[in-house]
Structures are given as C-alpha cells and as structure tokens.
Protein backbone atom coordinates (compact mmCIF):
# COMPACT_ATOMS: atom_id res chain seq x y z
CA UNK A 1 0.00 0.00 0.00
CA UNK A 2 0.84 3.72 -0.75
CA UNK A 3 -1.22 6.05 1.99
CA UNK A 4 -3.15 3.42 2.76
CA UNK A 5 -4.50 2.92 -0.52
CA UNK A 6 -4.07 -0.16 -2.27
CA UNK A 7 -2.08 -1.04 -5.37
CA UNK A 8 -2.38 -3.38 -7.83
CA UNK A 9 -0.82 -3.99 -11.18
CA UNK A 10 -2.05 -5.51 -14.37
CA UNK A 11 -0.31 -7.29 -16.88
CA UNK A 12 -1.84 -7.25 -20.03
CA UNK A 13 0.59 -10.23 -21.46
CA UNK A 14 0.64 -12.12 -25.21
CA UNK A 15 3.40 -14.51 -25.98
CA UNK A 16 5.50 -12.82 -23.17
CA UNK A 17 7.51 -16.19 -21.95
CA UNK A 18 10.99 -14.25 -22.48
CA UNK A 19 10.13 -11.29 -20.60
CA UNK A 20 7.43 -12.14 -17.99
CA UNK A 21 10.04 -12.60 -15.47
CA UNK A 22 12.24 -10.47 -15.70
CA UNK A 23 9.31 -7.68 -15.33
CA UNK A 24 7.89 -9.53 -12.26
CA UNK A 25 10.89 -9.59 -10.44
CA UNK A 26 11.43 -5.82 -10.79
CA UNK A 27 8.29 -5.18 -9.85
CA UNK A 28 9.04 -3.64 -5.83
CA UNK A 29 6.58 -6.16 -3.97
CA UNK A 30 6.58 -3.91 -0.72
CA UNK A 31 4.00 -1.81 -2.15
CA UNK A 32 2.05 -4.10 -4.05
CA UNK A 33 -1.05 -5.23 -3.09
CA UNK A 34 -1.70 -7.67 -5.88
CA UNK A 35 -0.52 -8.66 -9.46
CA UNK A 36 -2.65 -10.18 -11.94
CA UNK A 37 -1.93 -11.27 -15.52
CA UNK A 38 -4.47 -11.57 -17.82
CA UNK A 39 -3.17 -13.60 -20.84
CA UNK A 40 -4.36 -13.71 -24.46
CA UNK A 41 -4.30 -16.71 -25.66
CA UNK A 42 -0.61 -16.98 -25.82
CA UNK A 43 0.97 -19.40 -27.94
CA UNK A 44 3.95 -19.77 -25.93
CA UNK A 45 4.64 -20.48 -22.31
CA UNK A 46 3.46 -17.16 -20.89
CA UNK A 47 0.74 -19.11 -18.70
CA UNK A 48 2.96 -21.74 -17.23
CA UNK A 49 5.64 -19.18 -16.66
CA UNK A 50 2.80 -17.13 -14.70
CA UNK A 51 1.70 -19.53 -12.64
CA UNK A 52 5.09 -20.84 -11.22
CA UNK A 53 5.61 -17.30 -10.26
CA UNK A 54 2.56 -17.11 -8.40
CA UNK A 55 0.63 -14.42 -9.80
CA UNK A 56 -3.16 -14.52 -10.30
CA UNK A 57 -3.52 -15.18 -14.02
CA UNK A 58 -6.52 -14.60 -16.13
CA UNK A 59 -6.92 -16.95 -19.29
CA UNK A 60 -8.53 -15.63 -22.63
CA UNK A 61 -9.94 -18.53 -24.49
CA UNK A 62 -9.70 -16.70 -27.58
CA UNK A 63 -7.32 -13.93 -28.61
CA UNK A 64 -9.57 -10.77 -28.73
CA UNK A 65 -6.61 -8.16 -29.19
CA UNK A 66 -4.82 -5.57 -26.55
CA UNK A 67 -7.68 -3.07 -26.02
CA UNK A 68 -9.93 -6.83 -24.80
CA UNK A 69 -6.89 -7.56 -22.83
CA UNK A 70 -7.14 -4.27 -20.75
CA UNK A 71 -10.56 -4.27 -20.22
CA UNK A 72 -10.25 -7.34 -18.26
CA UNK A 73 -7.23 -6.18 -16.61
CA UNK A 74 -9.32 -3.76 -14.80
CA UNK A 75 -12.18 -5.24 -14.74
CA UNK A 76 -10.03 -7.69 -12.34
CA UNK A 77 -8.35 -4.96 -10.28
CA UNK A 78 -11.52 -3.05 -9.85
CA UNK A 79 -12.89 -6.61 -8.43
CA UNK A 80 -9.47 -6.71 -6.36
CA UNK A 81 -10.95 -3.22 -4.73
CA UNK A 82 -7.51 -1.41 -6.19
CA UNK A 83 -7.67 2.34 -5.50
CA UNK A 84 -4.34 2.40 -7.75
CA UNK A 85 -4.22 0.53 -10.38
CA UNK A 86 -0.47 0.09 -12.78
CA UNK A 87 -0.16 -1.19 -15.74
CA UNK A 88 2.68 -2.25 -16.96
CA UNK A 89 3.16 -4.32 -19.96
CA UNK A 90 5.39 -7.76 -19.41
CA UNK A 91 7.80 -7.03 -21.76
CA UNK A 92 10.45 -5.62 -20.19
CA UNK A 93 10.53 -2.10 -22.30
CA UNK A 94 9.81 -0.28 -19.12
CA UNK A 95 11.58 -0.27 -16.01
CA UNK A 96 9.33 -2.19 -13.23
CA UNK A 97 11.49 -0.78 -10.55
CA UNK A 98 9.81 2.51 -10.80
CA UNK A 99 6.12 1.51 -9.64
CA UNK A 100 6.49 2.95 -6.06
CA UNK A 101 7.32 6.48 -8.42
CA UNK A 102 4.08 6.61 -10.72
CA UNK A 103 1.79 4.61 -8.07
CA UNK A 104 2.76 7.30 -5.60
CA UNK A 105 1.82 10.41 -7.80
CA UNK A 106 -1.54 8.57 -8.00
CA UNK A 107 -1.94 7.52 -4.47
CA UNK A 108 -1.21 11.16 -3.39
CA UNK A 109 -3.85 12.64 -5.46
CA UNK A 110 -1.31 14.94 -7.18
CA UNK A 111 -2.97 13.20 -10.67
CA UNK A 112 -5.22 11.11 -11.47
CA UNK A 113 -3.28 9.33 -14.57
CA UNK A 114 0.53 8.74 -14.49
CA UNK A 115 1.94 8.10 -17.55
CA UNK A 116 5.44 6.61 -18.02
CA UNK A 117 7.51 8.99 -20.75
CA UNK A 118 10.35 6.94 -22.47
CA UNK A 119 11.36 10.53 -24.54
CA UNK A 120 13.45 12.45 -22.48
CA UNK A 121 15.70 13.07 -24.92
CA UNK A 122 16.01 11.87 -28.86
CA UNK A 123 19.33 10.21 -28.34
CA UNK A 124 18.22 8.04 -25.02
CA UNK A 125 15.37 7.21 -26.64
CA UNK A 126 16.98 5.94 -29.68
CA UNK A 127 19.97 4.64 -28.17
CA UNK A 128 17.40 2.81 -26.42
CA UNK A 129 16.69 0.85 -29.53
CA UNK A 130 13.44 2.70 -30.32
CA UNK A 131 13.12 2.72 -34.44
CA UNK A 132 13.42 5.52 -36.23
CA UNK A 133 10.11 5.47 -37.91
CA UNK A 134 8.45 4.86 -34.25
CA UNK A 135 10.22 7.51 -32.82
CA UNK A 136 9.01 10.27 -35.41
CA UNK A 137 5.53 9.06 -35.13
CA UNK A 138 5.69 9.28 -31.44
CA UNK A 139 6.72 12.85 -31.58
CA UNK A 140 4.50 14.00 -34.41
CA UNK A 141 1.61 12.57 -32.58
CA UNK A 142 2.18 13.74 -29.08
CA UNK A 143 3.37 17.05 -30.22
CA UNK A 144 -0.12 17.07 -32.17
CA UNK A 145 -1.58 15.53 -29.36
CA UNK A 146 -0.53 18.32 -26.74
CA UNK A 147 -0.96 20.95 -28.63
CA UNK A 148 -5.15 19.78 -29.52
CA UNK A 149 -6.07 18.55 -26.13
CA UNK A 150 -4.35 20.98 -23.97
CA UNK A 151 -1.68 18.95 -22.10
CA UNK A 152 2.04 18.68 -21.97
CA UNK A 153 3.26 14.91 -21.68
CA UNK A 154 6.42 13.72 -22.82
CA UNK A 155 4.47 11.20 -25.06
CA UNK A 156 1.34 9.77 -25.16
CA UNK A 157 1.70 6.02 -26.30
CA UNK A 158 3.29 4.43 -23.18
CA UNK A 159 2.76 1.11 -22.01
CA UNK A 160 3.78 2.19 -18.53
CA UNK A 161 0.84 3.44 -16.58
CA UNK A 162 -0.96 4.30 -13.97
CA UNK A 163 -4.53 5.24 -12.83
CA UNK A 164 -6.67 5.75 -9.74
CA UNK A 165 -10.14 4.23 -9.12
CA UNK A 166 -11.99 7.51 -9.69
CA UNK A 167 -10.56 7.32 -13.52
CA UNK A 168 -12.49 3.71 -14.31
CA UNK A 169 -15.29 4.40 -12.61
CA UNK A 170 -15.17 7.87 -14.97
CA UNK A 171 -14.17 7.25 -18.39
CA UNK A 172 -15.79 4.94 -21.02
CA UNK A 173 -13.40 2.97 -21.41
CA UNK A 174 -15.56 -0.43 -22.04
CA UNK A 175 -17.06 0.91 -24.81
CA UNK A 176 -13.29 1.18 -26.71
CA UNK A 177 -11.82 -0.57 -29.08
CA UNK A 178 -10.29 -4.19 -28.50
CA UNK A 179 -7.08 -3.46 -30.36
CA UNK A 180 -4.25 -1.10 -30.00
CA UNK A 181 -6.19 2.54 -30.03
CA UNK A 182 -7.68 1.72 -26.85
CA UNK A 183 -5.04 3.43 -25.00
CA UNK A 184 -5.26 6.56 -26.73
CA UNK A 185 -8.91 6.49 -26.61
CA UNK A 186 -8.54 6.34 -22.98
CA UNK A 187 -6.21 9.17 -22.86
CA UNK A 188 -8.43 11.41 -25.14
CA UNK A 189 -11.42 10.10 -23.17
CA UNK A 190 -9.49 11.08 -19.48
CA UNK A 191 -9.03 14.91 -20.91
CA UNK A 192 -12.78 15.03 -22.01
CA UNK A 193 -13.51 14.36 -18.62
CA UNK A 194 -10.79 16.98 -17.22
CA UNK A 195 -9.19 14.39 -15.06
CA UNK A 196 -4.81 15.35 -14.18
CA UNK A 197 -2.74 13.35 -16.16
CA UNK A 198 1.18 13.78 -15.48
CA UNK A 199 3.83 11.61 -16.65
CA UNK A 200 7.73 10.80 -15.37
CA UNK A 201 10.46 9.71 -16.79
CA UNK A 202 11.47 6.21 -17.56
CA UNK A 203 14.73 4.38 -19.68
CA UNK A 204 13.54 3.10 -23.60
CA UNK A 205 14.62 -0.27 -23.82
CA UNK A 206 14.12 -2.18 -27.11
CA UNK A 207 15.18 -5.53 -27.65
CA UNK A 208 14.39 -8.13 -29.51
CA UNK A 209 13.21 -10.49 -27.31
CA UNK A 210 10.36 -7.75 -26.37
CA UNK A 211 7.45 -7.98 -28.33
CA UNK A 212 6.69 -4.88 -30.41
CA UNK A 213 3.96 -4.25 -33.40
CA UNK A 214 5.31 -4.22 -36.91
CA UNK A 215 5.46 -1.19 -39.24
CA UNK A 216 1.71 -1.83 -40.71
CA UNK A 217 0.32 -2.35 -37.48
CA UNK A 218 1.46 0.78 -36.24
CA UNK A 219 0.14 2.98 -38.99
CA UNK A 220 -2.95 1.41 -38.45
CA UNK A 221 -3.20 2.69 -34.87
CA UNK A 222 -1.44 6.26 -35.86
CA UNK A 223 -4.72 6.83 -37.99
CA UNK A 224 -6.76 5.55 -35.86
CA UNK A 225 -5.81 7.69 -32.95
CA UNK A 226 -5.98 10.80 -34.96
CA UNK A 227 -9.27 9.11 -36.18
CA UNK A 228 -10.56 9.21 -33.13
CA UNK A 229 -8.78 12.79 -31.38
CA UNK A 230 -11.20 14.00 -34.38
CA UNK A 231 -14.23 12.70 -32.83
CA UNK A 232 -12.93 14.39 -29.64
CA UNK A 233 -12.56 17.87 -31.75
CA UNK A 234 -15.84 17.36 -33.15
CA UNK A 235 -17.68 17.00 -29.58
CA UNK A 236 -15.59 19.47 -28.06
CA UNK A 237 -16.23 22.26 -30.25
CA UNK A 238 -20.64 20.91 -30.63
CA UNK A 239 -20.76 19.78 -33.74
CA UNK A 240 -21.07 16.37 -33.26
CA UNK A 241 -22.40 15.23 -29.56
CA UNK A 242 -20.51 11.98 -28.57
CA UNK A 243 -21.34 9.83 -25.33
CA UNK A 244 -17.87 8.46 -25.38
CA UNK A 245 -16.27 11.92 -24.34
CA UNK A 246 -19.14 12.27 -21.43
CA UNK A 247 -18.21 10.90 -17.63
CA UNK A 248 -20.52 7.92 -16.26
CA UNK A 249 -22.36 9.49 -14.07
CA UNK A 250 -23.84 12.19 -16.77
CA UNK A 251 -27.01 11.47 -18.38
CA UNK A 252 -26.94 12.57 -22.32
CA UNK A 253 -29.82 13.67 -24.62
CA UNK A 254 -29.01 12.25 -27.95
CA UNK A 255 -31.00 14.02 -30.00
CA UNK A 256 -30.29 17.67 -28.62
C-alpha cells in the first residue's frame, strides 16, 4: 500500500515467456497489493511461466486483441478493490522498478493518470533501440496531441501506466476498441472528462526479445488515434455530440 490505498498492477501479457520474469521480479513487492496477468491466448509459455511465479492469471480462451486484454485487466483490479491501479506491460521495455514512483503520484492525489515517458531526450530514446520510424511518429503525434487537447506529456503512447479508481469508474473505457487505439482512446477520453494526467520519466529499452507491433500495425493505430482525437474535436467544439467523451455518471440527450 501507498497512503493506505491499495495497489495493484495488471499485466496485459501475449506470448511474453521471455520477458514475464524479468518484469515480475522488478516489480518492488513492498508496495504491491496484488498482481494479476491476464493472458491472451498466448501461444507460448506465458501461462505456465505465470503460474510458477505465483501471480493470479486470467486466461482468454480466444485472442480478442490488446484493447480486450485491458478491459479485463481492470475489470479484475476493480474486483481486487484497487484504488491504484499500474499497468505495466510484461515485456520488459519499461523499467518495473519505478512503480512505487508513478503509483505514488496517484496515491497522493497529485494526478489522477501517471503516464510513463520513455522521450526524455532523442538520443536516449533511440539509443534505447526505439526505431526511427516509431520515434518520429511518437513525436509528431504527441506534439499534435498536446498541442489539440491541452496537455504537456512527454508522449502519449506508453505502455507504462498508472490510474486511480476515480478514472475507471469515470471514463468509457468499455465501450473502446479491443485493439491497440484503446489506449489513446482512454487518454483522449481522461481529458474530455478533465481528469490530471502527469507523466515521469522512464529508460527506452528495445530488444528483440520484447514484443513490439510491426510497421503496418502501427500505422494502423497512428490513424486511428488521430481518427478518433477528431471525434474528440468534433464534440468538443458541438458539432457532433458523442457519449464516449461524457463521464458515467452524466445522463446525455441524444437528439439535442
């Protein structure tokens, strides 16, 4: 626990037998309430590897892609009665070790999303092993990002996060997409709501062993996310009245 409120982290894993370990073992226990992995129908060991290590471990009979993944991921932690909930995904690109950091910020009520930033600087990032082509799509996108939404991250399209109660019992987030523009859709969907999102910094690390989506993929969720941070534009500025962008707890009219 961090002031008394309790943390758990998620693990949204797929074919993650190489790096589940090593992320688990720097995650720092003494805080952690609980750790659950919820697996997507991994082809590999990732389950067996999980289960020796003794964390909780969710089974998806069926792979139903990264945004699915999440969903249950907190759908479990919100069962777990987490106030703070990290994710962190169990490949090894981000540095476990700093949980206490970006759980803290949360548990303090300093913000309500804590985002890890792996773009301090252009050379540690890419020295870090991050492509070339991913890095300039990071920048051009949180650069647009920032500038359209009215924040000032580091980067928006980290793996490394964390989030208190209050945000999933805000945001839409099970109405989102099952594949990779879920976690921008959550980030655009946390600003529509005007919850405090920070970030801090944390080491790049790209490797091979650490799973990463190929060049098509990603262009796939670029346009996507600016798909959708055009929906936001569109509700913001009452042209087009979207539910998604609206907390819980607010009744809409649809046809106003």
């Amino acid at each position: 626990m961090i002031n008394n409120k309790k943390i758990v982290v998620v693990m949204p894993a797929y074919n993650a037998e190489k790096t589940v370990e090593k992320t688990f073992r720097d995650i720092p226990k003494h805080i952690v309430d609980n750790i659950i992995l919820v697996d997507d129908n991994s082809s590999d060991k990732t389950v067996e590897i999980a289960k020796s290590l003794g964390l909780k471990t969710i089974i998806h009979k069926k792979n139903m892609g990264y945004g699915a993944n999440q969903k249950t991921c907190y759908h479990e932690a919100l069962e777990n009665m987490a106030d703070v909930i990290v994710m962190i995904h169990p490949d090894y690109q981000y540095d476990a070790r700093l949980t206490p950091y970006i759980a803290g910020i949360v548990a303090d009520d300093i913000c309500d999303v804590v985002l890890g930033n792996r773009i301090r600087t252009r050379w540690e990032a890419l020295s870090g092993g991050m492509p070339l082509y991913k890095y300039v799509a990071n920048r051009f996108l949180t650069i647009l990002e920032n500038f359209l939404l009215g924040q000032n991250l580091g980067e928006f399209h980290s793996g490394f996060r964390a989030y208190s109660k209050k945000v999933l019992e805000t945001i839409r987030w099970e109405d989102n997409s099952d594949d990779f523009v879920f976690d921008q859709q959550f980030l655009i969907e946390a600003v529509a709501c005007k919850l405090k999102i920070g970030d801090i910094p944390v080491p790049a690390k790209y490797f091979s062993e650490a799973s990463s989506i190929n060049f098509l993929r990603s262009c796939k969720y670029g346009f996507s996310a600016l798909f959708f941070l055009l929906k936001f534009l569109f509700h913001k500025y009452r042209l087009f009245h979207q539910q998604i962008f609206t907390k819980k707890s607010e009744t809409t009219d649809l046809h106003r």
